[in-house]
C-alpha atoms as a PDB file:
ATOM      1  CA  UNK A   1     108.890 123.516 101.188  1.00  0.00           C
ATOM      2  CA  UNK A   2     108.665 123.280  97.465  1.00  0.00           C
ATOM      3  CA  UNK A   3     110.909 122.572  94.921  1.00  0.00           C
ATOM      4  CA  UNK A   4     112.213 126.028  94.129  1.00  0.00           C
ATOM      5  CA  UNK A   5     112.756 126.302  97.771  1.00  0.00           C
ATOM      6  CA  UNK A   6     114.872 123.477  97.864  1.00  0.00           C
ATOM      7  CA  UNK A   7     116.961 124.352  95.182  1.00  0.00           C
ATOM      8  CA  UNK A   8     117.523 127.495  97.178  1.00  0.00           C
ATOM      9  CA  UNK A   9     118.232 125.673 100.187  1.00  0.00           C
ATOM     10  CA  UNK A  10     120.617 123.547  98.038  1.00  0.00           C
ATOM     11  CA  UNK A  11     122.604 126.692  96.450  1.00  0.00           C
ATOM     12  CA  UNK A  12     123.034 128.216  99.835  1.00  0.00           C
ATOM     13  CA  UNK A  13     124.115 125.229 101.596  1.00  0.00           C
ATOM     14  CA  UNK A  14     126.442 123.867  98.735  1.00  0.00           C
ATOM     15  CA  UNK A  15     127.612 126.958  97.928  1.00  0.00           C
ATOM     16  CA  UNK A  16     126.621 126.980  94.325  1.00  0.00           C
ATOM     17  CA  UNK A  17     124.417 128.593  91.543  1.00  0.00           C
ATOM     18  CA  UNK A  18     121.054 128.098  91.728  1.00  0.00           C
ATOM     19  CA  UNK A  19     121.150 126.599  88.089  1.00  0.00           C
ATOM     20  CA  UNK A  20     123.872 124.369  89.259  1.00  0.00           C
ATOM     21  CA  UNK A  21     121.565 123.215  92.365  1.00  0.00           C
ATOM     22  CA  UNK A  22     118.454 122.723  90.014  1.00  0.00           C
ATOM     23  CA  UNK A  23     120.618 120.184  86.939  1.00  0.00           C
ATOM     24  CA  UNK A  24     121.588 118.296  90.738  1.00  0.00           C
ATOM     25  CA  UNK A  25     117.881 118.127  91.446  1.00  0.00           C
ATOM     26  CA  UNK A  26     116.324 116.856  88.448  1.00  0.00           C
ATOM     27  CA  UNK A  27     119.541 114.457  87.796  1.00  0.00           C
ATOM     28  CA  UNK A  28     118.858 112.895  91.516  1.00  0.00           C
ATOM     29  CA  UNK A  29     114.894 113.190  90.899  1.00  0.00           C
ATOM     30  CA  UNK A  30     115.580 111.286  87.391  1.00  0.00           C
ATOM     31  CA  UNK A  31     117.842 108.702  88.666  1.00  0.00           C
ATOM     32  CA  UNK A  32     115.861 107.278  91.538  1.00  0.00           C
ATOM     33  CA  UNK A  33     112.915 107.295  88.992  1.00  0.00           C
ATOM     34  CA  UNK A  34     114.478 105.171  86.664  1.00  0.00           C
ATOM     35  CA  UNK A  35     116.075 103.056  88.830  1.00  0.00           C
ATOM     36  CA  UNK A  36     112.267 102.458  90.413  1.00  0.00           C
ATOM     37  CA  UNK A  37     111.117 102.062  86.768  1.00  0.00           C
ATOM     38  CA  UNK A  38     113.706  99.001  85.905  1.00  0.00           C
ATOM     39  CA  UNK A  39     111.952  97.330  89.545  1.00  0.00           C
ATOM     40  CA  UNK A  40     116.015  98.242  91.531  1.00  0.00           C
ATOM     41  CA  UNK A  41     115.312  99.744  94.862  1.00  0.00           C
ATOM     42  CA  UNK A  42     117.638 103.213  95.803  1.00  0.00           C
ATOM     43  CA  UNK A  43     119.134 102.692  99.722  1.00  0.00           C
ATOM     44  CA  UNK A  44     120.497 105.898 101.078  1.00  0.00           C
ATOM     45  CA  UNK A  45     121.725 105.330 104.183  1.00  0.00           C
ATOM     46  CA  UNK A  46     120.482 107.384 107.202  1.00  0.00           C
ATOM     47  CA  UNK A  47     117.717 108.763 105.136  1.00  0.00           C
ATOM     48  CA  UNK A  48     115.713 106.176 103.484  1.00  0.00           C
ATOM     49  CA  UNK A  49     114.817 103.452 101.090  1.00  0.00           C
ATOM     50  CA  UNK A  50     113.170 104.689  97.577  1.00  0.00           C
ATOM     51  CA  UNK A  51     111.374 101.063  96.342  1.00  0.00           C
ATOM     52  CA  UNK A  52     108.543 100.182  94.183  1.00  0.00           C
ATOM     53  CA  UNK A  53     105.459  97.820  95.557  1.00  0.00           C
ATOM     54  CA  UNK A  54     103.154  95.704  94.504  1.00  0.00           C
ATOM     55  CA  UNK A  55      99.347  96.588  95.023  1.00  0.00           C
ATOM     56  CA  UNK A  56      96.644  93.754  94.538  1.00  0.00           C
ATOM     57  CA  UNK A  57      93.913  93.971  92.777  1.00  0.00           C
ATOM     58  CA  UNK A  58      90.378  94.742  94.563  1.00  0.00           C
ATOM     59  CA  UNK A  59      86.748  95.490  94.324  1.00  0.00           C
ATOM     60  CA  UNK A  60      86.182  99.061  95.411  1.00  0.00           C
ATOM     61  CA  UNK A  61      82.725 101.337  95.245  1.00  0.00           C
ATOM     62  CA  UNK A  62      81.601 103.480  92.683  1.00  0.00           C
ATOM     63  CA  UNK A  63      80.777 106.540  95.641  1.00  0.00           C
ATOM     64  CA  UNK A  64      78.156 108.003  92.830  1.00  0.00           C
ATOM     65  CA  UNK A  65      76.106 104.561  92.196  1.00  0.00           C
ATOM     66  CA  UNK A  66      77.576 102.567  95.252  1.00  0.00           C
ATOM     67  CA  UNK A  67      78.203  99.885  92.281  1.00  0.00           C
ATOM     68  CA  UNK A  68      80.911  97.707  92.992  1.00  0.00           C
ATOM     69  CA  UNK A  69      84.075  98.426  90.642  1.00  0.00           C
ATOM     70  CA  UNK A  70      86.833  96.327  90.142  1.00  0.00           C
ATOM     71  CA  UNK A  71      90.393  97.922  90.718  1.00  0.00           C
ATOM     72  CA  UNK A  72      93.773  96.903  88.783  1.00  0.00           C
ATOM     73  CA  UNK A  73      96.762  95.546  90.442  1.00  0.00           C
ATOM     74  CA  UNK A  74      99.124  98.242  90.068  1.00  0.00           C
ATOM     75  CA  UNK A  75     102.935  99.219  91.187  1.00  0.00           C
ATOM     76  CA  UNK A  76     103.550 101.954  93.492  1.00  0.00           C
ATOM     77  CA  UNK A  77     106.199 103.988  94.335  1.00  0.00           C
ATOM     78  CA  UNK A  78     107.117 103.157  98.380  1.00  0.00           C
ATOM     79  CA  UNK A  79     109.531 105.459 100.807  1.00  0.00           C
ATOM     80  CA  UNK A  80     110.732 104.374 104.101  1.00  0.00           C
ATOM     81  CA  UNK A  81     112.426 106.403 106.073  1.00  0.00           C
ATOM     82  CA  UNK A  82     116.047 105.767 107.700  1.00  0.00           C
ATOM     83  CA  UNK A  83     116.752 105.609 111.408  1.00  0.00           C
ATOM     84  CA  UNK A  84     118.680 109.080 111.323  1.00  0.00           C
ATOM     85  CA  UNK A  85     115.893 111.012 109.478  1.00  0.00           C
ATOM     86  CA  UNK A  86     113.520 109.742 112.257  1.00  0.00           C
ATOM     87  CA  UNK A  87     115.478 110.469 115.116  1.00  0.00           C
ATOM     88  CA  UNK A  88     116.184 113.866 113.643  1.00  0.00           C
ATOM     89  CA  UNK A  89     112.608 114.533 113.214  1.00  0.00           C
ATOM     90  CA  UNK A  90     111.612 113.466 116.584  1.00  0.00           C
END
């Protein structure tokens, strides 16, 4: 599924216009990514936890050379999924 199918899932489900569903999209989409920017993790319950990691720093390989590289600590995005989303998938 990809975003325009969503929204379209959204419309029909919510019974609303499909610009309606898209502003409800992008607001959510927005939200949880600035709430992971200021380092706040977004709980919703039964689906999942939206959170922001830290990764270490580490020597990798350049695969062209086979030259060791060194790689940045960085922050990534993390999802875990809720109990309820993985009993409905299941």
């Amino acid at each position: 599924m990809n975003k325009s199918e969503l929204i379209e899932a959204i419309a029909a489900s919510a019974d609303i216009p499909k610009a309606a569903a898209t502003r409800a999209l992008d607001a959510m989409v927005d939200t949880v990514t600035e709430s992971l920017k200021s380092g706040e993790t977004v709980s919703l319950v039964g689906f999942g936890t939206f959170s922001v990691k830290e990764r270490a720093a580490r020597t990798g390989r350049n695969p062209q050379t086979g030259e060791p590289i060194q790689i940045s600590a960085a922050k990534v995005p993390s999802f875990k999924a809720g109990k309820a989303l993985k009993d409905s998938v299941n």
